[in-house]
C-alpha atoms as a PDB file:
ATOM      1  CA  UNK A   1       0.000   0.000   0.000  1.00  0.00           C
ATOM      2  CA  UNK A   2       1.400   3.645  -0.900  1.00  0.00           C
ATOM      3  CA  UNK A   3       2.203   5.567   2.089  1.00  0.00           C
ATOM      4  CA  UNK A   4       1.144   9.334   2.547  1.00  0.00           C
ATOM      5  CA  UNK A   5       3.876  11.226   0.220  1.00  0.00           C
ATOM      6  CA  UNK A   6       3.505   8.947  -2.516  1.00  0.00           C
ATOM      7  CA  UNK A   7      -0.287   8.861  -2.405  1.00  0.00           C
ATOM      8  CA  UNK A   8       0.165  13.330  -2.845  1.00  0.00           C
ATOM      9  CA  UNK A   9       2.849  12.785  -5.094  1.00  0.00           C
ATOM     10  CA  UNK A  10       0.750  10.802  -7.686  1.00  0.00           C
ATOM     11  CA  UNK A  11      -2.403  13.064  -7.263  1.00  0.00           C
ATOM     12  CA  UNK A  12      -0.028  15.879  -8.401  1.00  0.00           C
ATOM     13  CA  UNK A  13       1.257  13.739 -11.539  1.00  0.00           C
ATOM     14  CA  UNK A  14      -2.230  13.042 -12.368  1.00  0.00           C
ATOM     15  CA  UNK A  15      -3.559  16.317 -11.535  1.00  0.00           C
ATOM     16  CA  UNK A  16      -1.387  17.977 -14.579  1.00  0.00           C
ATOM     17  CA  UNK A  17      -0.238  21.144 -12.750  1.00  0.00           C
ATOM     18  CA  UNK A  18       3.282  21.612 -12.343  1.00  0.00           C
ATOM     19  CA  UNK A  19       5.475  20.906  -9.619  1.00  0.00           C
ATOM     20  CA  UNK A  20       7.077  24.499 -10.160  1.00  0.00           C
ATOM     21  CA  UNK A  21       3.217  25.920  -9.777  1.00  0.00           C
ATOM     22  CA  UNK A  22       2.913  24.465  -6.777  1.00  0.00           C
ATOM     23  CA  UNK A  23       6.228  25.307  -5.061  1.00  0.00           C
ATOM     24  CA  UNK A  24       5.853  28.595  -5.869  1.00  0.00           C
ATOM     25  CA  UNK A  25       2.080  29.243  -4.596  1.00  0.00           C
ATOM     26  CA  UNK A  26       3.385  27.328  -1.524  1.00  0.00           C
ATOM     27  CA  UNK A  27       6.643  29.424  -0.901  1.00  0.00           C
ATOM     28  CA  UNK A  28       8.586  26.312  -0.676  1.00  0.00           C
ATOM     29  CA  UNK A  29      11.851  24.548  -2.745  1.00  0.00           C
ATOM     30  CA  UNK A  30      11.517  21.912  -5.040  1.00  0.00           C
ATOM     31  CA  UNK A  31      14.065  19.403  -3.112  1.00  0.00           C
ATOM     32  CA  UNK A  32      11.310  20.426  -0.049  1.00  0.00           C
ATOM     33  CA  UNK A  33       8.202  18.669  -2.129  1.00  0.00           C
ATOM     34  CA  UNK A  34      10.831  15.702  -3.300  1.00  0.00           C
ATOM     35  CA  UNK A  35      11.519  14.911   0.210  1.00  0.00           C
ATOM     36  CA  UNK A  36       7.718  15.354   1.744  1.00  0.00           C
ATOM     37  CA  UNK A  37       6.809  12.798  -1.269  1.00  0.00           C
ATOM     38  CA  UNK A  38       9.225  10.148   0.430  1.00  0.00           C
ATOM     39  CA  UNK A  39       7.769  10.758   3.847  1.00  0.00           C
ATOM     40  CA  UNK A  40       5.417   8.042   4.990  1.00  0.00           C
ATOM     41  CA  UNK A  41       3.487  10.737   7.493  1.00  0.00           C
ATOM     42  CA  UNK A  42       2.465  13.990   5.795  1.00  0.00           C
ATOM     43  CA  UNK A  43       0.964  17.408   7.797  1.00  0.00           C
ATOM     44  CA  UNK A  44      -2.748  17.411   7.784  1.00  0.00           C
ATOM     45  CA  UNK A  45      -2.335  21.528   6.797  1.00  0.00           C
ATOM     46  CA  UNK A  46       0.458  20.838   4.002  1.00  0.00           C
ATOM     47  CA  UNK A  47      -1.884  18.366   2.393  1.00  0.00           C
ATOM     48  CA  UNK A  48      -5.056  20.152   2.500  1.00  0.00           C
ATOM     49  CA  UNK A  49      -2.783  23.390   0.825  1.00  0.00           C
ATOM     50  CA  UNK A  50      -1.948  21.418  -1.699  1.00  0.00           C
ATOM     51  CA  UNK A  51      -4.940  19.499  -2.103  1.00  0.00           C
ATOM     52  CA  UNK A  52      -6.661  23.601  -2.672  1.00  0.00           C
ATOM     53  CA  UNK A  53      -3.896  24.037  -5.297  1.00  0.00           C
ATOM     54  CA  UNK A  54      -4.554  20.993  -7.617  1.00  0.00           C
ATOM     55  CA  UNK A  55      -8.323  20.452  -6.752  1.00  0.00           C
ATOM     56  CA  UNK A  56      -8.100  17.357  -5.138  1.00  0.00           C
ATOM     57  CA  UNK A  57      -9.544  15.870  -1.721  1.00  0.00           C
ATOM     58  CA  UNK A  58      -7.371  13.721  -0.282  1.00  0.00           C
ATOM     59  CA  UNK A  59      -9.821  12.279   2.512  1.00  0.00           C
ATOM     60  CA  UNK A  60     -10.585   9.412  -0.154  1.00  0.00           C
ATOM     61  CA  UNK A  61      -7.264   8.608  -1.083  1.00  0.00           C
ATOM     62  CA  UNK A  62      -6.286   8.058   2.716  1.00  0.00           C
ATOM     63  CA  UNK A  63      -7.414   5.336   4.709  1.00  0.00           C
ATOM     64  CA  UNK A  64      -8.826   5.846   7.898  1.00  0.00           C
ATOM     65  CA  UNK A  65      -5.040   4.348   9.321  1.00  0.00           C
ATOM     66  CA  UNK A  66      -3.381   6.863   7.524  1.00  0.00           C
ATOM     67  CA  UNK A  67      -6.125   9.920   8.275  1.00  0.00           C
ATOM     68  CA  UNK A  68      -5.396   9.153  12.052  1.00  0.00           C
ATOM     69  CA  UNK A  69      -1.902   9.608  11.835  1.00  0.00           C
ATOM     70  CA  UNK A  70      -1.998  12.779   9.927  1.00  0.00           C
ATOM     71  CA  UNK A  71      -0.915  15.853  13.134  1.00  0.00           C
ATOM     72  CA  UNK A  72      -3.857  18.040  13.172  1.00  0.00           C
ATOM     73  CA  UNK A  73      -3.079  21.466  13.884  1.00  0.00           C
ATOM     74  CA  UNK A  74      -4.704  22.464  17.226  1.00  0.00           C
ATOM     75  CA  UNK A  75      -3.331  26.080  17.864  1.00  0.00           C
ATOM     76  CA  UNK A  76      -2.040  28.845  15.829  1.00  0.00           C
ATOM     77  CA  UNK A  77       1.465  30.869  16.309  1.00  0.00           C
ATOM     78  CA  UNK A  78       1.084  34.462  15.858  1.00  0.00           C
ATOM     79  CA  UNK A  79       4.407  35.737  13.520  1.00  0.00           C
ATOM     80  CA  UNK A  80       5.680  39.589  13.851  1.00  0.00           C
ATOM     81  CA  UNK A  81       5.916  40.327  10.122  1.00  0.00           C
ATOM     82  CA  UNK A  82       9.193  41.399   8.495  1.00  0.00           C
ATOM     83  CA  UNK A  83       9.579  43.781   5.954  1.00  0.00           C
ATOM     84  CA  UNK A  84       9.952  42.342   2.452  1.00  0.00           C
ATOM     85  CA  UNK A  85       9.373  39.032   3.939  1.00  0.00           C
ATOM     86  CA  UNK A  86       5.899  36.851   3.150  1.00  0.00           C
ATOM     87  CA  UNK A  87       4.251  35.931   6.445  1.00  0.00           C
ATOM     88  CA  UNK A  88       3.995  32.054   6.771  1.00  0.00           C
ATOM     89  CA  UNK A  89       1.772  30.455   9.475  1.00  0.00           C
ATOM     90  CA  UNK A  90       3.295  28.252  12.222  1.00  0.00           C
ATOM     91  CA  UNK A  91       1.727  25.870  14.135  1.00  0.00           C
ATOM     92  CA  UNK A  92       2.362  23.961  17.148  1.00  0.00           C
ATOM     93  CA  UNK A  93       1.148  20.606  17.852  1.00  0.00           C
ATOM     94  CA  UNK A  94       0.350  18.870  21.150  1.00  0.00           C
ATOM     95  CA  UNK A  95       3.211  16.238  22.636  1.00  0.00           C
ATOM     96  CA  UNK A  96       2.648  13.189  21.562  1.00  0.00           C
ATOM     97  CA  UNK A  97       3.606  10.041  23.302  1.00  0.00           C
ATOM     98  CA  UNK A  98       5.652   8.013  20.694  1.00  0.00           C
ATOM     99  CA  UNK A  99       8.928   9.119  19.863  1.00  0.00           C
ATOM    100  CA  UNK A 100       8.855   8.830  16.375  1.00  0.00           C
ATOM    101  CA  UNK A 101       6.212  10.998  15.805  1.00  0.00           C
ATOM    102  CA  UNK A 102       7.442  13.549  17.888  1.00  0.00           C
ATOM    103  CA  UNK A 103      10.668  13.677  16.239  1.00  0.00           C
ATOM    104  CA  UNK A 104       8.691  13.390  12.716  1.00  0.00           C
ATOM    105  CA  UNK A 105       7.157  16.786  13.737  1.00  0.00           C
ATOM    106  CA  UNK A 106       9.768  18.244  14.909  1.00  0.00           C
ATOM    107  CA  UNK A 107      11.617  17.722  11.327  1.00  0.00           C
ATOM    108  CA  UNK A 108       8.549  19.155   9.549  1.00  0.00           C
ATOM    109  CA  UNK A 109       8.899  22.655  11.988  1.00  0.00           C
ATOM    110  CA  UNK A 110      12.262  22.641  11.292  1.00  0.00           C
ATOM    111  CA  UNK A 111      11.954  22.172   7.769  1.00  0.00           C
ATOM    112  CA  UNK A 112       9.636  25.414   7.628  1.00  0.00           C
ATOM    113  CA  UNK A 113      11.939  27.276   9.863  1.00  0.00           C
ATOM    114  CA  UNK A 114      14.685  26.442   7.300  1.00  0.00           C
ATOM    115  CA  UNK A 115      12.389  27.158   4.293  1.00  0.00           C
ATOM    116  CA  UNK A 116      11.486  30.654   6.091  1.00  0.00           C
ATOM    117  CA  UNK A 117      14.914  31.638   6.744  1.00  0.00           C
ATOM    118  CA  UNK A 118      16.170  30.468   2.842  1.00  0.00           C
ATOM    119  CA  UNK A 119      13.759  33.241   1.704  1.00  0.00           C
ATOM    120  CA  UNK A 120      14.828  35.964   3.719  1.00  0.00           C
ATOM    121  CA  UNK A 121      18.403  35.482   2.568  1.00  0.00           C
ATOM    122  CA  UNK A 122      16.876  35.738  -1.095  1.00  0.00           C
ATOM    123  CA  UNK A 123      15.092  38.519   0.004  1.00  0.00           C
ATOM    124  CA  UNK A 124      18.112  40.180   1.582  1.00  0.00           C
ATOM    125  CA  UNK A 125      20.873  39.059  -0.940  1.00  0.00           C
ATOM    126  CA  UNK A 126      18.751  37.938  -3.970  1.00  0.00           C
ATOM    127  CA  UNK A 127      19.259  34.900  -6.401  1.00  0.00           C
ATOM    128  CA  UNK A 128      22.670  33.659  -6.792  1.00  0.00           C
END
């Protein structure tokens, strides 16, 4: 059975909108979406964003299983906006008592705080 990031990855192919498209509506990298379509757990907000991109609703394609292990976001981070600098929404998500997950969410925050801080330095220094 196809885990989470191949499940989004195929909806995209299929879909017919490019990868590009939807790296750039999402403020992310490229390498970013290659990785989250080798993760077995995805974000419940990252799907439903893309999901709003390529008109699809994943709650069919995921089995209940998989729909249970998707974090939900339960509280919302507020961000002082910098100048220049598109304001991206953080959440945090309550402990969880397996390890693995914990440390699978921690990746995904760090991840975004990576992603956030690539696109200041464009925004500060531009393109290479």
């Amino acid at each position: 059975m196809p885990h989470q990031g191949q499940i989004l990855q195929e909806a995209i192919k299929n879909s017919g909108i490019s990868i590009t498209r939807i790296v750039d509506e999402l403020g992310i990298t490229r390498p970013t979406i290659y990785r989250k379509f080798k993760d077995e757990t995805l974000d419940y907000a990252f799907v439903t964003r893309i999901g709003s991109i390529i008109g699809h609703n994943f709650s069919d394609d995921f089995t209940t299983l998989q729909q249970t292990a998707l974090p939900f976001v339960t509280q919302q981070v507020p961000v002082t906006p910098v100048q220049g600098v598109t304001q991206k929404q953080v959440s945090l998500q309550q402990p969880e008592p397996d390890c693995v997950k914990q440390l699978m969410a921690l990746q995904t925050k760090h991840i975004a705080l990576l992603e956030a801080y690539n696109e200041l330095l464009l925004k500060v220094y531009g393109p290479r």
